[in-house]
C-alpha atoms as a PDB file:
ATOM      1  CA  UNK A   1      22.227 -23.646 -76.750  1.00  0.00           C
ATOM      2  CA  UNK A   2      20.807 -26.957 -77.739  1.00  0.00           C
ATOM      3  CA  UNK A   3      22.846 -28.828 -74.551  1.00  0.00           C
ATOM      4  CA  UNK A   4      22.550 -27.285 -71.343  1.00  0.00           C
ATOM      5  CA  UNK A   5      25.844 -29.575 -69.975  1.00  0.00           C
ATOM      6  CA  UNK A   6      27.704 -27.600 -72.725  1.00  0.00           C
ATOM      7  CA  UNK A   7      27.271 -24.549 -71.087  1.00  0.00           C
ATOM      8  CA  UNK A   8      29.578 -25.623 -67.576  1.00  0.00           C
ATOM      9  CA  UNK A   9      32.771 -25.957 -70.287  1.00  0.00           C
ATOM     10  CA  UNK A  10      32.460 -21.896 -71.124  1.00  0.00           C
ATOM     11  CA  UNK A  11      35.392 -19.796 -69.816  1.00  0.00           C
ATOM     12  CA  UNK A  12      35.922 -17.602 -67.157  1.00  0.00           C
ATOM     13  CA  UNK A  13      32.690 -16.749 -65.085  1.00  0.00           C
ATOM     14  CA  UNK A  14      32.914 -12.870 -65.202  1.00  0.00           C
ATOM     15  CA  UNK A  15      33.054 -13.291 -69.687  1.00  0.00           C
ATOM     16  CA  UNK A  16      29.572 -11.772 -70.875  1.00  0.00           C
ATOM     17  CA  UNK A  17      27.025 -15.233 -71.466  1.00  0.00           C
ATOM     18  CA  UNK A  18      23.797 -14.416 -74.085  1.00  0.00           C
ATOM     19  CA  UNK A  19      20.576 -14.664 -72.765  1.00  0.00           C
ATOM     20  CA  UNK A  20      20.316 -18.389 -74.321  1.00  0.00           C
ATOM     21  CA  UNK A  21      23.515 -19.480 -72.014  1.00  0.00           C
ATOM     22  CA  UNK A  22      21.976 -18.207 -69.223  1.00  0.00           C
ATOM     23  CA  UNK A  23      18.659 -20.347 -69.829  1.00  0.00           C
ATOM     24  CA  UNK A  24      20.647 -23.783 -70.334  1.00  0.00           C
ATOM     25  CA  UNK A  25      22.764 -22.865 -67.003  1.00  0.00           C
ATOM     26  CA  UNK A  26      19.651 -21.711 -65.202  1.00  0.00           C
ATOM     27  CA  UNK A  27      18.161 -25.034 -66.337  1.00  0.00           C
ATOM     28  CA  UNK A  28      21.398 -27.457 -65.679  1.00  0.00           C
ATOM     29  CA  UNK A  29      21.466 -26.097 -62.179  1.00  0.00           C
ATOM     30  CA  UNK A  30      17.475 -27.057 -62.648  1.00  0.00           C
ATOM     31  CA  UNK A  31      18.254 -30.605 -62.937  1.00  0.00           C
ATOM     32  CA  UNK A  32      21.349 -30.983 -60.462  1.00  0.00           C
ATOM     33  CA  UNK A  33      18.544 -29.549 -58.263  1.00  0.00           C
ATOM     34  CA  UNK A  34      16.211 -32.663 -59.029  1.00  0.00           C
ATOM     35  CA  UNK A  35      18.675 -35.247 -59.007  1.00  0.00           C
ATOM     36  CA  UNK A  36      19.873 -33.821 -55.555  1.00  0.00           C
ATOM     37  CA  UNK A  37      16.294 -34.626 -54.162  1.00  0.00           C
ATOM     38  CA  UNK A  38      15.748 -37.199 -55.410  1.00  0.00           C
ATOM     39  CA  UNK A  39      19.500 -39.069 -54.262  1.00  0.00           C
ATOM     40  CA  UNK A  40      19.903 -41.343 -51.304  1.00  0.00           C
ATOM     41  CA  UNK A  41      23.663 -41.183 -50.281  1.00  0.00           C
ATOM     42  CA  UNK A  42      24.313 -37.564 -48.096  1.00  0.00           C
ATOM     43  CA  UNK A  43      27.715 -37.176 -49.365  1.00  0.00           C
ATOM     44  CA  UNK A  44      26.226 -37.334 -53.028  1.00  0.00           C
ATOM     45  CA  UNK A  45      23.559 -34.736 -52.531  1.00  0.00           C
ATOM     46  CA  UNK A  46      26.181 -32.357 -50.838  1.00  0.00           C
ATOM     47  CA  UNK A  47      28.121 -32.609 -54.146  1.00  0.00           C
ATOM     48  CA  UNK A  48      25.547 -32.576 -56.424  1.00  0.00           C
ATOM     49  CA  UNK A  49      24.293 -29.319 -54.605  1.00  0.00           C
ATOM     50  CA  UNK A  50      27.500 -28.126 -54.502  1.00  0.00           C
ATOM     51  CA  UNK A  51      27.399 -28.414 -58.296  1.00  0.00           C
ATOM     52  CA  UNK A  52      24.035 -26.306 -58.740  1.00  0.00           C
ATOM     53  CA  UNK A  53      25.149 -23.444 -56.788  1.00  0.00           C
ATOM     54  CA  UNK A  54      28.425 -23.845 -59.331  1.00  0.00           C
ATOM     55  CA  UNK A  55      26.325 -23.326 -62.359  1.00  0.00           C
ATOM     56  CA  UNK A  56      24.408 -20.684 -60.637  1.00  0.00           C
ATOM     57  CA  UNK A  57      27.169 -18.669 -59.962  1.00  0.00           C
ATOM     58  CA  UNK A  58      28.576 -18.705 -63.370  1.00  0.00           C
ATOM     59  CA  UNK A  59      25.138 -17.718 -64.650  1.00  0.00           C
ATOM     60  CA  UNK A  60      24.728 -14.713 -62.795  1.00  0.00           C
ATOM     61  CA  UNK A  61      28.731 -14.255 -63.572  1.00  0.00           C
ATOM     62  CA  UNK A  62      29.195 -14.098 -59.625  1.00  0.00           C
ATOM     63  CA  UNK A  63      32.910 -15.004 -59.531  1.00  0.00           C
ATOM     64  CA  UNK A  64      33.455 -14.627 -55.723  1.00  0.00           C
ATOM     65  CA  UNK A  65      30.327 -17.513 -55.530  1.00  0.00           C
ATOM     66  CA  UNK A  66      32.164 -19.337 -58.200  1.00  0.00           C
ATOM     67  CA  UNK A  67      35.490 -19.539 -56.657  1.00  0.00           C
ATOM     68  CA  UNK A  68      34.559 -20.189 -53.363  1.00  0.00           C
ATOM     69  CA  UNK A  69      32.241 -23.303 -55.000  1.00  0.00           C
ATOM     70  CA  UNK A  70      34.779 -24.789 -56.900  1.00  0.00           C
ATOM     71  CA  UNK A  71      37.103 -24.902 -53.887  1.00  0.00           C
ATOM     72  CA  UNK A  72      34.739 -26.590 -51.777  1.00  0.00           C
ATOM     73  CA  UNK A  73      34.110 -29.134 -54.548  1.00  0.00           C
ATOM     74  CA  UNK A  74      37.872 -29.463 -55.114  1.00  0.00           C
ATOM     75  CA  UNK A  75      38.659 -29.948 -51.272  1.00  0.00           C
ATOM     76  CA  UNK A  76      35.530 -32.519 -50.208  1.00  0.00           C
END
C-alpha cells in the first residue's frame, strides 16, 4: 500500500489485512507517534495517542483494543 492513511478506511478490524497493510498501519501509528511528541497542547497529544493505539489495534486485528479506542475517541 503506497498510502499508509489509506489503510485506517479498511473494514472491520477482525477482516484478514496482507502483510503490506500491516506495514503502512504499523507505520501510520509510527507517525501519530511522532507528531504526538513532538505537539504542545495536552488535549492534542491525548488524541493523537489515542489515534496510534487505534491503528495499532486494527493491525494486530485486536477488536476488543479497537472498540474500546474508538469509544474513548468518540466520547473525549
Amino acid at each position: 500500500m503506497d498510502n499508509p492513511t489509506a489503510a485506517l478506511s479498511m473494514p472491520h478490524p477482525l477482516t484478514p489485512i496482507s502483510v503490506q497493510d500491516r506495514y503502512a498501519l504499523m507505520r501510520t501509528a509510527e507517525l501519530f507517534r511522532q507528531e504526538q511528541r513532538t505537539t504542545r497542547a495536552p488535549a492534542d497529544k491525548e488524541v493523537i495517542g489515542a489515534i496510534a493505539e487505534l491503528t495499532d489495534a486494527m493491525r494486530r486485528g485486536d477488536a476488543g483494543a479497537f472498540h474500546r479506542n474508538l469509544c474513548s475517541m468518540w466520547f473525549r
